[in-house]
Protein backbone atom coordinates (compact mmCIF):
# COMPACT_ATOMS: atom_id res chain seq x y z
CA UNK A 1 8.35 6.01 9.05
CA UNK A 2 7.26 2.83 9.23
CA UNK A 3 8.08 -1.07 9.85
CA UNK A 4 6.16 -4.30 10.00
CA UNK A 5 7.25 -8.00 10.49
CA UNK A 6 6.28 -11.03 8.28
CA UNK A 7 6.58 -14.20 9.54
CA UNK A 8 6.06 -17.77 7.76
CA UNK A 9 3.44 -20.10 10.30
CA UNK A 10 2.15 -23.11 10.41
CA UNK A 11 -0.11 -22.47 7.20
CA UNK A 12 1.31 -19.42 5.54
CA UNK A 13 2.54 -16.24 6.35
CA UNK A 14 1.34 -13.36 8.90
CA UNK A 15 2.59 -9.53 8.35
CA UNK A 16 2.33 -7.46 12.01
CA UNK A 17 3.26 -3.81 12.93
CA UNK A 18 4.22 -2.67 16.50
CA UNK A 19 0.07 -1.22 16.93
CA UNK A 20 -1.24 -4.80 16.95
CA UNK A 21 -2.20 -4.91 13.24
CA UNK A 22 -1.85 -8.69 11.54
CA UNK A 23 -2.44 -9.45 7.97
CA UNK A 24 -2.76 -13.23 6.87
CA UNK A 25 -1.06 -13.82 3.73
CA UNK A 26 -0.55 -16.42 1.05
CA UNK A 27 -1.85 -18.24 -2.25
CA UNK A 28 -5.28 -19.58 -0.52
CA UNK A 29 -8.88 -18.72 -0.20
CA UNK A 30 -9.35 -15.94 1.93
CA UNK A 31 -5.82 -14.47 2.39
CA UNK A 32 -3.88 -11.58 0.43
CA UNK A 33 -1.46 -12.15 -2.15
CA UNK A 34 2.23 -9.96 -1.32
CA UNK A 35 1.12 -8.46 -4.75
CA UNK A 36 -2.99 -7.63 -3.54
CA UNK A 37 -1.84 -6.16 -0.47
CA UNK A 38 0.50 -3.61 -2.89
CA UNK A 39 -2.44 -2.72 -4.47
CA UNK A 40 -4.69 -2.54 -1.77
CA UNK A 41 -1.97 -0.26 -0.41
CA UNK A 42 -1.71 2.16 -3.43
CA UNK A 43 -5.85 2.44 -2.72
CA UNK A 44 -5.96 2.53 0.81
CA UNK A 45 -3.21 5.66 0.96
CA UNK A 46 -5.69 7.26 -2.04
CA UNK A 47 -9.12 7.23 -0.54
CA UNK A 48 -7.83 7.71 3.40
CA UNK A 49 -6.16 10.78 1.91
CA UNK A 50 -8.92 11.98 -0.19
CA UNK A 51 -11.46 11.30 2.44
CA UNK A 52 -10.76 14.15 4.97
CA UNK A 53 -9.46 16.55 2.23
CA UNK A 54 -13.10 16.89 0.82
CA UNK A 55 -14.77 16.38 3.87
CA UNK A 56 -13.05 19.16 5.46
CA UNK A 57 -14.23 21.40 2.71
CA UNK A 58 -17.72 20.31 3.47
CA UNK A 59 -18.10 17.86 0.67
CA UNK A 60 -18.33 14.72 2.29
CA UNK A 61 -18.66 12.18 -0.40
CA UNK A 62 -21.86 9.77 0.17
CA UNK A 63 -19.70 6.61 -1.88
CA UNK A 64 -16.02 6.47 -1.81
CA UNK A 65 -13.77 3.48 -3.39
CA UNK A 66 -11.60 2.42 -5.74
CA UNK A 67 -10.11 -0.61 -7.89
CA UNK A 68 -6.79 -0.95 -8.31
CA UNK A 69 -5.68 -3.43 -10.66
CA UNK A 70 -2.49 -4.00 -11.97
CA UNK A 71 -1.18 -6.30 -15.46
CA UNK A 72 2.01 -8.41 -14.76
CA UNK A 73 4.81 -6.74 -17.16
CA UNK A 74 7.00 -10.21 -16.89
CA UNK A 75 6.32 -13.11 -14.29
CA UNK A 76 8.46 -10.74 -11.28
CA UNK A 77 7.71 -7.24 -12.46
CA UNK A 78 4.22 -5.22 -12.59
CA UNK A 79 3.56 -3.57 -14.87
CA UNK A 80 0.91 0.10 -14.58
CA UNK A 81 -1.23 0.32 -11.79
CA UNK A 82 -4.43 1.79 -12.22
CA UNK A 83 -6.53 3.11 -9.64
CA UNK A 84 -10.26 4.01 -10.75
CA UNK A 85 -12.59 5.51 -8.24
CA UNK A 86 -15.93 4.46 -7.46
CA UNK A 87 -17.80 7.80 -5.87
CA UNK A 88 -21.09 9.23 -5.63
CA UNK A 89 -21.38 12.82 -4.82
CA UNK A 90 -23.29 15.02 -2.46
CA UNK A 91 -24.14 16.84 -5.49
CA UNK A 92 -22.69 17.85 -8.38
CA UNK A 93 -20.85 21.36 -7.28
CA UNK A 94 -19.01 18.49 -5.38
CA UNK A 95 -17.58 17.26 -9.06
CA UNK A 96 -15.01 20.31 -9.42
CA UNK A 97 -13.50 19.87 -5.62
CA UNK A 98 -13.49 16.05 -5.86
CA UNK A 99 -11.80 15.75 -9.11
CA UNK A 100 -8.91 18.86 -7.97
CA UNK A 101 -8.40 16.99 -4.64
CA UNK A 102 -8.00 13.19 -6.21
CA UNK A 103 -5.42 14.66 -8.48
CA UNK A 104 -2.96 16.72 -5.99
CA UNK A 105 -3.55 13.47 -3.70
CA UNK A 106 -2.22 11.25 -6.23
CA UNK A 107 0.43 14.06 -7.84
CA UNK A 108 1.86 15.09 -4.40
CA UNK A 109 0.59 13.32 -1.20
CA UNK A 110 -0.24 9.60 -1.38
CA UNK A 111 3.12 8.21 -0.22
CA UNK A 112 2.66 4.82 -1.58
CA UNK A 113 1.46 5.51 -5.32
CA UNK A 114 4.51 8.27 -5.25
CA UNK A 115 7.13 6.18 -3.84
CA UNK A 116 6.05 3.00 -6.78
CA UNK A 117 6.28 6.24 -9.25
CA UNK A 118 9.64 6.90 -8.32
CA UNK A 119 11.10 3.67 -8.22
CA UNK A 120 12.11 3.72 -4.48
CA UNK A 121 15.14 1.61 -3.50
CA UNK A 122 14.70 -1.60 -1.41
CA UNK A 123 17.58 -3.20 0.21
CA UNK A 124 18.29 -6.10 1.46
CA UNK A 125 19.87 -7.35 4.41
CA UNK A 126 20.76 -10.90 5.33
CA UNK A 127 20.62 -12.29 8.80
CA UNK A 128 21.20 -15.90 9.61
CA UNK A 129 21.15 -17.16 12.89
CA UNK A 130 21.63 -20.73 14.30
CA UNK A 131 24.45 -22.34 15.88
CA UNK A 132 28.02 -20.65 15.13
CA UNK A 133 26.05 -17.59 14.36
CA UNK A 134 24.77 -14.36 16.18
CA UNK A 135 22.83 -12.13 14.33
CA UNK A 136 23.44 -9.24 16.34
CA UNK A 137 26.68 -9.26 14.72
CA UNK A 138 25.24 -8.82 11.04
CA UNK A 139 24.99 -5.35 9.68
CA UNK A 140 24.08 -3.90 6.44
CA UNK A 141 26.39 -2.76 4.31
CA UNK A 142 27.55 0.45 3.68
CA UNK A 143 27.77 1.27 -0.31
């Protein structure tokens, strides 16, 4: 579905996808942390979901955002992850639609916030290359 590229540079680290999209990351001023841009993630897949569901119904919403914050459960593990939304409505038959659509959107169709729900598998697979090595020949690991 989907693949990006980080690489470390000269003063931190730079995520890119095949479209062109780059992402500065680090610890610094200015950047995202690996951890922000999860969250940011789990928001962005939200409101770009919820945004054409209720504007196709004909209730475009005049303020749309979210926070997403999330408490460290140990020092390597997060803990919940809230998202709260941040909308004003066209009016208030809007309230009804708005509130139905945010919760199928989070219960069946944002990939990200149902993926972190379910506990999706990441693998990992090791590639070293340098002299004596080709990492063509490295391949993950079946089982």
């Amino acid at each position: 579905m989907g693949s990006v590229r980080v690489e470390r540079t000269g003063d931190g680290f730079v995520a890119r996808n095949d479209r062109g999209g780059e992402i500065v990351m680090g610890t610094g001023d200015g950047v995202f942390s690996p951890v922000e841009l999860l969250l940011a993630a789990v928001g962005g897949c939200n409101v770009m979901t919820v945004e054409p569901l209720t504007a196709k119904r004909g209730h475009r919403l005049v303020r749309l955002a979210v926070d997403v914050s999330a408490e460290k459960e140990t020092p390597t593990l997060l803990g919940s992850v809230t998202v709260t939304y941040d909308v004003e409505l066209p009016g208030e038959e809007s309230r009804e639609l708005f509130e139905t659509v945010a919760k199928r959107v989070h219960e069946r169709h944002c990939t990200v916030s149902r993926s972190l729900e379910r506990g999706t598998e990441v693998r990992l697979v090791l590639r070293a290359g340098g002299p004596g090595n080709d990492p063509a020949d490295d391949s993950p690991e079946d089982g």
